[in-house]
C-alpha atoms as a PDB file:
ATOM      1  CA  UNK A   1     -45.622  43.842   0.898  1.00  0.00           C
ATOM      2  CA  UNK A   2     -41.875  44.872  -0.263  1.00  0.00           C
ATOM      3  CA  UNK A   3     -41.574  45.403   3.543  1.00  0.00           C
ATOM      4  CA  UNK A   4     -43.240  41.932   4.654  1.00  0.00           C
ATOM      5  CA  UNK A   5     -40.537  40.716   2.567  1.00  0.00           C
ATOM      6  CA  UNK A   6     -37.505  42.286   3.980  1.00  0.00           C
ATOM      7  CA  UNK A   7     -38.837  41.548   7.352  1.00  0.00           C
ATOM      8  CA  UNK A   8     -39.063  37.361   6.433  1.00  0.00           C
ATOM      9  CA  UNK A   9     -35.181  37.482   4.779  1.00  0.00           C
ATOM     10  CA  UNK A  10     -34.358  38.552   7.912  1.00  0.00           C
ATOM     11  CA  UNK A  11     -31.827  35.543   9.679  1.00  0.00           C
ATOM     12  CA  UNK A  12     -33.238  34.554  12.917  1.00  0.00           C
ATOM     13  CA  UNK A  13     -32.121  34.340  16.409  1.00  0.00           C
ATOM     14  CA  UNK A  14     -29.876  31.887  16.855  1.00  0.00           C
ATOM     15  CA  UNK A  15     -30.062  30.449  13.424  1.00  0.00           C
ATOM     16  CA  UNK A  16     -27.252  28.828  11.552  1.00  0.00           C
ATOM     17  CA  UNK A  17     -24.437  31.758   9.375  1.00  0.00           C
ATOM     18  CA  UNK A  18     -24.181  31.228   5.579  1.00  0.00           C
ATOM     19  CA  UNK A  19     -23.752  27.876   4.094  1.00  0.00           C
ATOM     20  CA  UNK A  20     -24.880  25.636   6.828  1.00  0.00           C
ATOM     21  CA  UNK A  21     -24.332  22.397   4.980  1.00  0.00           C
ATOM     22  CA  UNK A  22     -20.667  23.012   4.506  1.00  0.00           C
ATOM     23  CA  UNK A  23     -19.742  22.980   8.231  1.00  0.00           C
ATOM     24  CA  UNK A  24     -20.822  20.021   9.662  1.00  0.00           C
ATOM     25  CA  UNK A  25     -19.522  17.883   6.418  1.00  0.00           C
ATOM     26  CA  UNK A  26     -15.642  19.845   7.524  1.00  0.00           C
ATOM     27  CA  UNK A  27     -16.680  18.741  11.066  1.00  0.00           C
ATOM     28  CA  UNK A  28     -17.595  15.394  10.196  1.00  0.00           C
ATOM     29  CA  UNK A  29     -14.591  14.775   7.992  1.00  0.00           C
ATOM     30  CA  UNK A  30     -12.325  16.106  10.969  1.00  0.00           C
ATOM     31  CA  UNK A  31     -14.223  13.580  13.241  1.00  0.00           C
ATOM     32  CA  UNK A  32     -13.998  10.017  11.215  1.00  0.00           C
ATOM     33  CA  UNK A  33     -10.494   8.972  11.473  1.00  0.00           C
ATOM     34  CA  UNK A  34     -10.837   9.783  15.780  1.00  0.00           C
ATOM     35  CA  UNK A  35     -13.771   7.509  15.787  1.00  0.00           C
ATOM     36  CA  UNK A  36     -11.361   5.106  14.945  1.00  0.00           C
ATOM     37  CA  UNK A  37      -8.245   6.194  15.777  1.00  0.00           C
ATOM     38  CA  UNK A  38      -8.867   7.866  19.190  1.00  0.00           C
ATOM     39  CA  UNK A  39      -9.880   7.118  22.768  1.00  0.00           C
ATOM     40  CA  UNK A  40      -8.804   3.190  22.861  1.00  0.00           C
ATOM     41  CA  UNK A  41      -6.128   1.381  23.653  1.00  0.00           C
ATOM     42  CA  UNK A  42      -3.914  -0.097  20.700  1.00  0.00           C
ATOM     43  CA  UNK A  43      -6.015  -4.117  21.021  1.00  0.00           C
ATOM     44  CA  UNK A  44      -9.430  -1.849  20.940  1.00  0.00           C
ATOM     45  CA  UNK A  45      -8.137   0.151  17.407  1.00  0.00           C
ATOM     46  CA  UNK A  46      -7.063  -2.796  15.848  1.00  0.00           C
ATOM     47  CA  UNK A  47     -10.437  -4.317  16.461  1.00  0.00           C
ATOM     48  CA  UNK A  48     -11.793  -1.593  15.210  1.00  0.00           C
ATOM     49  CA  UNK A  49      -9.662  -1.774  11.990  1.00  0.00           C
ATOM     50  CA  UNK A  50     -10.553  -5.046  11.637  1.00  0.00           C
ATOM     51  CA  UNK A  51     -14.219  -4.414  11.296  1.00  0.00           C
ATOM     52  CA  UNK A  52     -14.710  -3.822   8.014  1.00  0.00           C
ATOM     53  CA  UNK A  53     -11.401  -1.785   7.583  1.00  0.00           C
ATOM     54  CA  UNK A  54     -13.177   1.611   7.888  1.00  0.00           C
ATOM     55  CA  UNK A  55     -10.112   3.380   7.261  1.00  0.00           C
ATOM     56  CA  UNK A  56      -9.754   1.825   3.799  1.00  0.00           C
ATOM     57  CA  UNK A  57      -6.664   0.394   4.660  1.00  0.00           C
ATOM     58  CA  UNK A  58      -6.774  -2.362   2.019  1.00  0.00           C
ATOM     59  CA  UNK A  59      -7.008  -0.113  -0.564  1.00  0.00           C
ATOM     60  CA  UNK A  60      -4.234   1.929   0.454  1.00  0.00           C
ATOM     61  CA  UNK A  61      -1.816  -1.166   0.977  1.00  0.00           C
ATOM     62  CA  UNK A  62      -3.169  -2.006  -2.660  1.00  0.00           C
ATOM     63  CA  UNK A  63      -1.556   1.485  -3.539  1.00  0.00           C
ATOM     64  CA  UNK A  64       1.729   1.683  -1.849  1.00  0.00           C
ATOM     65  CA  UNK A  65       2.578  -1.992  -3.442  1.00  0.00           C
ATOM     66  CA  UNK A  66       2.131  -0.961  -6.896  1.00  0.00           C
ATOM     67  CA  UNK A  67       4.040   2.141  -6.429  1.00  0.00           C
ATOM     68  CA  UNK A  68       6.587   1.263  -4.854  1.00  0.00           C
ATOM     69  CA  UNK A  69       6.655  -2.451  -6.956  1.00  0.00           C
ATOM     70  CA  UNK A  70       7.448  -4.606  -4.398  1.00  0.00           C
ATOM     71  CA  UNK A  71       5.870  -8.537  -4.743  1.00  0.00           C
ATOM     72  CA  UNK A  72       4.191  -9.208  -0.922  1.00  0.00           C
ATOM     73  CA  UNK A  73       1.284 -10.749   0.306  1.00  0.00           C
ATOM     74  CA  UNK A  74      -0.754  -8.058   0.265  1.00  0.00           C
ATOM     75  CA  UNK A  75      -2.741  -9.892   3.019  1.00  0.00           C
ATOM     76  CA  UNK A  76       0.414 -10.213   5.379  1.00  0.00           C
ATOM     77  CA  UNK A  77       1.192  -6.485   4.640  1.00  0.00           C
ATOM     78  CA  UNK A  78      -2.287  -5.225   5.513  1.00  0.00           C
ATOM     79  CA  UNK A  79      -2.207  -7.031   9.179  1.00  0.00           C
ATOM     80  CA  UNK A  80       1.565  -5.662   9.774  1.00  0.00           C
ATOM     81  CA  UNK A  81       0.104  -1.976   8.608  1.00  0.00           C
ATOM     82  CA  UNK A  82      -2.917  -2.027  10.607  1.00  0.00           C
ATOM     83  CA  UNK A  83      -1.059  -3.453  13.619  1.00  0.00           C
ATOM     84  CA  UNK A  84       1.076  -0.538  13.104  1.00  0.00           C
ATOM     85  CA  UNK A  85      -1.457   1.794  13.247  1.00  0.00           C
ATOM     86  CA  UNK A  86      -3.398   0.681  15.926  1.00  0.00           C
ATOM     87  CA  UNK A  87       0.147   0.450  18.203  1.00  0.00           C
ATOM     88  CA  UNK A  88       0.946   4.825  16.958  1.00  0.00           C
ATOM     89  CA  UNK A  89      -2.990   5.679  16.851  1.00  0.00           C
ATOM     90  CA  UNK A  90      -2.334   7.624  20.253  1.00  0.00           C
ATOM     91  CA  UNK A  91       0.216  10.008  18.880  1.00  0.00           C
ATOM     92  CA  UNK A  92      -2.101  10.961  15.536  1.00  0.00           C
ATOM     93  CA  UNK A  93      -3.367  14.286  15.986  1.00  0.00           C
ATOM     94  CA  UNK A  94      -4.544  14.794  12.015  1.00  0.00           C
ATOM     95  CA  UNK A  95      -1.277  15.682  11.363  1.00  0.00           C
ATOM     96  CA  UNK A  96      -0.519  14.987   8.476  1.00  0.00           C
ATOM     97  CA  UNK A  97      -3.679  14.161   6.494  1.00  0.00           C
ATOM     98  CA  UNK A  98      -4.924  10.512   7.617  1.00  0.00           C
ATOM     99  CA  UNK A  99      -4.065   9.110   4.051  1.00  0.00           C
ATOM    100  CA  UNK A 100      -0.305  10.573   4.039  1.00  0.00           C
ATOM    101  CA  UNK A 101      -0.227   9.021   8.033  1.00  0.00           C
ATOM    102  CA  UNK A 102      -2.085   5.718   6.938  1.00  0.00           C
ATOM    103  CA  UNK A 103       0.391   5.632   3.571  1.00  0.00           C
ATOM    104  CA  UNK A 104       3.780   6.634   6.445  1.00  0.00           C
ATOM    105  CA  UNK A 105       2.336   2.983   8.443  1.00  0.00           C
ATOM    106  CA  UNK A 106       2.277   1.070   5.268  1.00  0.00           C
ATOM    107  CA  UNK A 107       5.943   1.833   3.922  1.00  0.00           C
ATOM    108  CA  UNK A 108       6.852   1.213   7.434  1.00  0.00           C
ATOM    109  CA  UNK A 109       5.641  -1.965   6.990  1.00  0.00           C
ATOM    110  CA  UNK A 110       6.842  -3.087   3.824  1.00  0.00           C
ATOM    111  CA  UNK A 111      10.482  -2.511   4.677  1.00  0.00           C
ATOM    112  CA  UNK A 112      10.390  -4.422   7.974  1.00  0.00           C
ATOM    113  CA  UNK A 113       8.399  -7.651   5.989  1.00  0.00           C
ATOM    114  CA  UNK A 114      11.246  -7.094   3.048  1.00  0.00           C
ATOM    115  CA  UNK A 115      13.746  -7.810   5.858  1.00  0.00           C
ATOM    116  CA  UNK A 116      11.858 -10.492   7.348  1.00  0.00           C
ATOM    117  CA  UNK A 117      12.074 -11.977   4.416  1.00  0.00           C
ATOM    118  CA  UNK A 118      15.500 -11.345   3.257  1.00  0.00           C
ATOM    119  CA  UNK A 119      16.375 -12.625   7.063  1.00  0.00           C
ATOM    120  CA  UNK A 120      14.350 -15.705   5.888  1.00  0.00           C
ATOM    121  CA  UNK A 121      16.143 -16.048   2.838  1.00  0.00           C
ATOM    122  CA  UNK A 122      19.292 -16.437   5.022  1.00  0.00           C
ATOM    123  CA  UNK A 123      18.483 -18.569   6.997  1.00  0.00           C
ATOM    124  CA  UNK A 124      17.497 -21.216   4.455  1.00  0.00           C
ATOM    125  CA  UNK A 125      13.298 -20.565   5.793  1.00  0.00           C
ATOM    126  CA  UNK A 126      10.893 -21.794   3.432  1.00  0.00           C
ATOM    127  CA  UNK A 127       7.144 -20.923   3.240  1.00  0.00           C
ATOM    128  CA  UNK A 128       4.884 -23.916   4.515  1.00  0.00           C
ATOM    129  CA  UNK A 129       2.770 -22.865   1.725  1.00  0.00           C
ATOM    130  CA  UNK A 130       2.612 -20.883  -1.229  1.00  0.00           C
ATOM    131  CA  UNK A 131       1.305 -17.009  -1.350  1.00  0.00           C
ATOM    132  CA  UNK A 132      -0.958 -15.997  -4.392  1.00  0.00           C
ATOM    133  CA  UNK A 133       1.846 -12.956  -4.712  1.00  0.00           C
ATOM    134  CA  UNK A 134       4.682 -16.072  -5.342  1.00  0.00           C
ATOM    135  CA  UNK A 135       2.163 -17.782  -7.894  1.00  0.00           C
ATOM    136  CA  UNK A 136       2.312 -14.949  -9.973  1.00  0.00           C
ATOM    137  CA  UNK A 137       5.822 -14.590 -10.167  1.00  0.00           C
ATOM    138  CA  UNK A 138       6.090 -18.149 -10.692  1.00  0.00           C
ATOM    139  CA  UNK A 139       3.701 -18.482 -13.514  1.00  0.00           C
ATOM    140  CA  UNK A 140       5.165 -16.327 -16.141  1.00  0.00           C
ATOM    141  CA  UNK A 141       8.673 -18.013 -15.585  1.00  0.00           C
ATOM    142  CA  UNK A 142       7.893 -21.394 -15.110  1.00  0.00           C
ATOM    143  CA  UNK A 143       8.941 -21.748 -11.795  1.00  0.00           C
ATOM    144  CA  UNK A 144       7.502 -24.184  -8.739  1.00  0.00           C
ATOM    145  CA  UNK A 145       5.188 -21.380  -7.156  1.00  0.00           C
ATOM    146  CA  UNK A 146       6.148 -23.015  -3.427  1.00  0.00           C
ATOM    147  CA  UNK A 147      10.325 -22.755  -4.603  1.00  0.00           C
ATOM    148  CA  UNK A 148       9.805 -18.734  -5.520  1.00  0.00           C
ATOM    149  CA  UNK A 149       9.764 -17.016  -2.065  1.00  0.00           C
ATOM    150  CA  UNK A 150      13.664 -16.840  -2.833  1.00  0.00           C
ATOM    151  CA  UNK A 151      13.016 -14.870  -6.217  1.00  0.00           C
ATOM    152  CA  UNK A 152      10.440 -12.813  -4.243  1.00  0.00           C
ATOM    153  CA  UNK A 153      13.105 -11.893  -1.451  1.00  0.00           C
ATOM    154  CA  UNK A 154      16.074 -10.757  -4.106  1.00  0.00           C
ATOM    155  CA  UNK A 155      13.170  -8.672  -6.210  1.00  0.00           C
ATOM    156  CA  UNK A 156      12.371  -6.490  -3.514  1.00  0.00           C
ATOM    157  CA  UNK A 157      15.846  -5.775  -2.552  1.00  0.00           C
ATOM    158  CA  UNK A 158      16.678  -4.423  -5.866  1.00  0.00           C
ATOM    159  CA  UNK A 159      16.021  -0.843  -6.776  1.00  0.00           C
ATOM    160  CA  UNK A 160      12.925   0.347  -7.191  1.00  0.00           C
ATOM    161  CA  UNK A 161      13.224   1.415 -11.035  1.00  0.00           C
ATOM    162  CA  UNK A 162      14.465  -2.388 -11.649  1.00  0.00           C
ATOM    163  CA  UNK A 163      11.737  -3.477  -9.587  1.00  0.00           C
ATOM    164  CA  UNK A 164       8.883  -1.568 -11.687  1.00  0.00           C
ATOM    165  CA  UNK A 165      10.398  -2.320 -14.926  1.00  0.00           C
ATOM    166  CA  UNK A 166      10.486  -6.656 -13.971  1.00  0.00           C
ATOM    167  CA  UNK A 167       6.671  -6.098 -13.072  1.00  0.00           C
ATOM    168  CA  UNK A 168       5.586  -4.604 -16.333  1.00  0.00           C
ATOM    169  CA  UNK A 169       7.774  -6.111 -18.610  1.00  0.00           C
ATOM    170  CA  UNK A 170       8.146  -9.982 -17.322  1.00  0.00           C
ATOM    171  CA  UNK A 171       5.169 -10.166 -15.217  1.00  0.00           C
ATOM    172  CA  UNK A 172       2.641  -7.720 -16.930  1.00  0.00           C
ATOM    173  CA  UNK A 173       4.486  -8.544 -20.424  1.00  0.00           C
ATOM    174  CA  UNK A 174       3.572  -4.173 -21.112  1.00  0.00           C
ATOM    175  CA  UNK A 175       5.266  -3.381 -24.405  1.00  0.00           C
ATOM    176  CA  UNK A 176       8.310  -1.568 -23.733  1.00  0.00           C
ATOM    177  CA  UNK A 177       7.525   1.706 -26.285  1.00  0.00           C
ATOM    178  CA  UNK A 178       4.374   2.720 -24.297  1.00  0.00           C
ATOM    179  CA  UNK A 179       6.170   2.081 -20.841  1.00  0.00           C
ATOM    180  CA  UNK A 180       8.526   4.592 -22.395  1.00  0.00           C
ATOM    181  CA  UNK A 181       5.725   7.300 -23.470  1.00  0.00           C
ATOM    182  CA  UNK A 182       3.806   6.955 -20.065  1.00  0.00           C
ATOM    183  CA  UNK A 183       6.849   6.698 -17.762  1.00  0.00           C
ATOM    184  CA  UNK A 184       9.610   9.356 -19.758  1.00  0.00           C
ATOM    185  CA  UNK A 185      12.086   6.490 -19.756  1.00  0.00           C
ATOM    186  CA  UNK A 186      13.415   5.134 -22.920  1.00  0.00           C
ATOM    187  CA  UNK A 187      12.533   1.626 -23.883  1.00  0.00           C
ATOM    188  CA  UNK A 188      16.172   0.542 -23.595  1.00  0.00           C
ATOM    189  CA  UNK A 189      16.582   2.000 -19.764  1.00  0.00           C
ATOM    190  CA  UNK A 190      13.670   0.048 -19.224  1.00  0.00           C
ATOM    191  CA  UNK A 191      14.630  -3.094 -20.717  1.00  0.00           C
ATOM    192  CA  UNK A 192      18.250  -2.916 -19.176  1.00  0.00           C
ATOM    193  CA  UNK A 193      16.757  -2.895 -15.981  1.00  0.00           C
ATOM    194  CA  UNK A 194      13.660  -5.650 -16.538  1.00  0.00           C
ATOM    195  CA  UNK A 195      16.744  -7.658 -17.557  1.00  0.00           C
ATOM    196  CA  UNK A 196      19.323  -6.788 -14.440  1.00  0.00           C
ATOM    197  CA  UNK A 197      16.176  -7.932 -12.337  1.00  0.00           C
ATOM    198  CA  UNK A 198      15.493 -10.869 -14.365  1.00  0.00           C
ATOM    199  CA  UNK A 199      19.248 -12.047 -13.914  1.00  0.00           C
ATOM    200  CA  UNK A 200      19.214 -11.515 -10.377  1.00  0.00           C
ATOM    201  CA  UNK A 201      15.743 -13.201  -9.780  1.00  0.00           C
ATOM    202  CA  UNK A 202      16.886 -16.383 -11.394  1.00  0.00           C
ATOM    203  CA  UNK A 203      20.118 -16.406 -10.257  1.00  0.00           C
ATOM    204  CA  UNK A 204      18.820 -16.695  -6.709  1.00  0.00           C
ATOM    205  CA  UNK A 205      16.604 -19.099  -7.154  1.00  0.00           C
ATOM    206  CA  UNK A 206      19.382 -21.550  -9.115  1.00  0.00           C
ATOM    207  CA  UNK A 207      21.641 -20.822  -5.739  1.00  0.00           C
ATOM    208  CA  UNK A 208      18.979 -21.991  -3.883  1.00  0.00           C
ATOM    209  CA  UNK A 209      18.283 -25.484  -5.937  1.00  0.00           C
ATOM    210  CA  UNK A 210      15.108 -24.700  -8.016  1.00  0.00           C
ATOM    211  CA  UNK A 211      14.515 -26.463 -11.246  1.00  0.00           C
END
């Protein structure tokens, strides 16, 4: 019986090595972002972006303008990033890791829309209509949310610690003590620099004729 046994454990020809479930979920991993990404010409990967954003592009747009604390139309940024990838898809070869690559496209983006709209800002260009992003920077100062795409231009050309610090002091109104404990910045570096934004913010938009 002992033998019967040994005879059955025995692997089979041709069947799988150890841990057969491990490979093809490495393989099919390896495989998702060429579905996409691969084999097509840049119109046919941004179509393919566009369907459903299998990628999870959104989210990772989402992501990069929190943490870098810039105030965009997320919407705006998402269609400049995923034309972006769909016009470099041909030189991906997995290297590096698709979210490091799709997170590369995205900072890409944002700087070219903050000088688009610093350009615009120029120029004297204002928005036909008013972006949710410019609502919320008008609400919590009071502003006309169509008059704000000025304030929006000067806050992302600041420095990125001024830029966090406006967001979760003015706009978030986060008390300054536990920005302090969860950051390792003192309450008064971040209040100096909420302010320095806030000064610069409103200062542009009194140059530009805003109540």
């Amino acid at each position: 019986m002992s033998e019967s046994k040994a005879v059955d454990a025995r692997p089979q020809a041709g069947a799988p090595h150890a841990q057969p479930a491990q490979r093809p979920r490495r393989v099919e991993r390896a495989l998702d972002w060429r579905a996409i990404l691969a084999g097509a010409t840049p119109r046919e990967v941004l179509a393919r972006l566009m369907n459903g954003d299998p990628l999870g592009l959104a989210r990772v747009v989402e992501a990069r303008l929190r943490a870098r604390a810039y105030l965009l139309d997320a919407d705006r940024v998402f269609l400049r990033a995923a034309a972006r990838c769909a016009r470099l898809a041909t030189r991906y070869r997995g290297d590096p890791p698709l979210a490091a690559w799709l997170a590369e496209r995205v900072d890409e983006s944002l700087l070219e829309l903050v000088d688009e709209e610093l350009e615009a800002l120029a120029s004297g260009i204002e928005p036909e209509r008013a972006p949710e992003v410019f609502e919320s920077l008008a609400r919590p100062l009071g502003l006309d949310p169509t008059r704000t795409r000025r304030a929006c231009a000067v806050h992302n050309a600041l420095e990125e610690a001024e830029r966090r610090a406006f967001r979760e002091v003015v706009l978030e109104g986060r008390d300054l003590d536990e920005l302090a404990r969860a950051g390792g910045r003192s309450a008064t570096a971040i209040a100096r620099a909420a302010r320095r934004a806030l000064l610069a913010v409103l200062a542009e938009i009194e140059a530009g004729g805003a109540p």
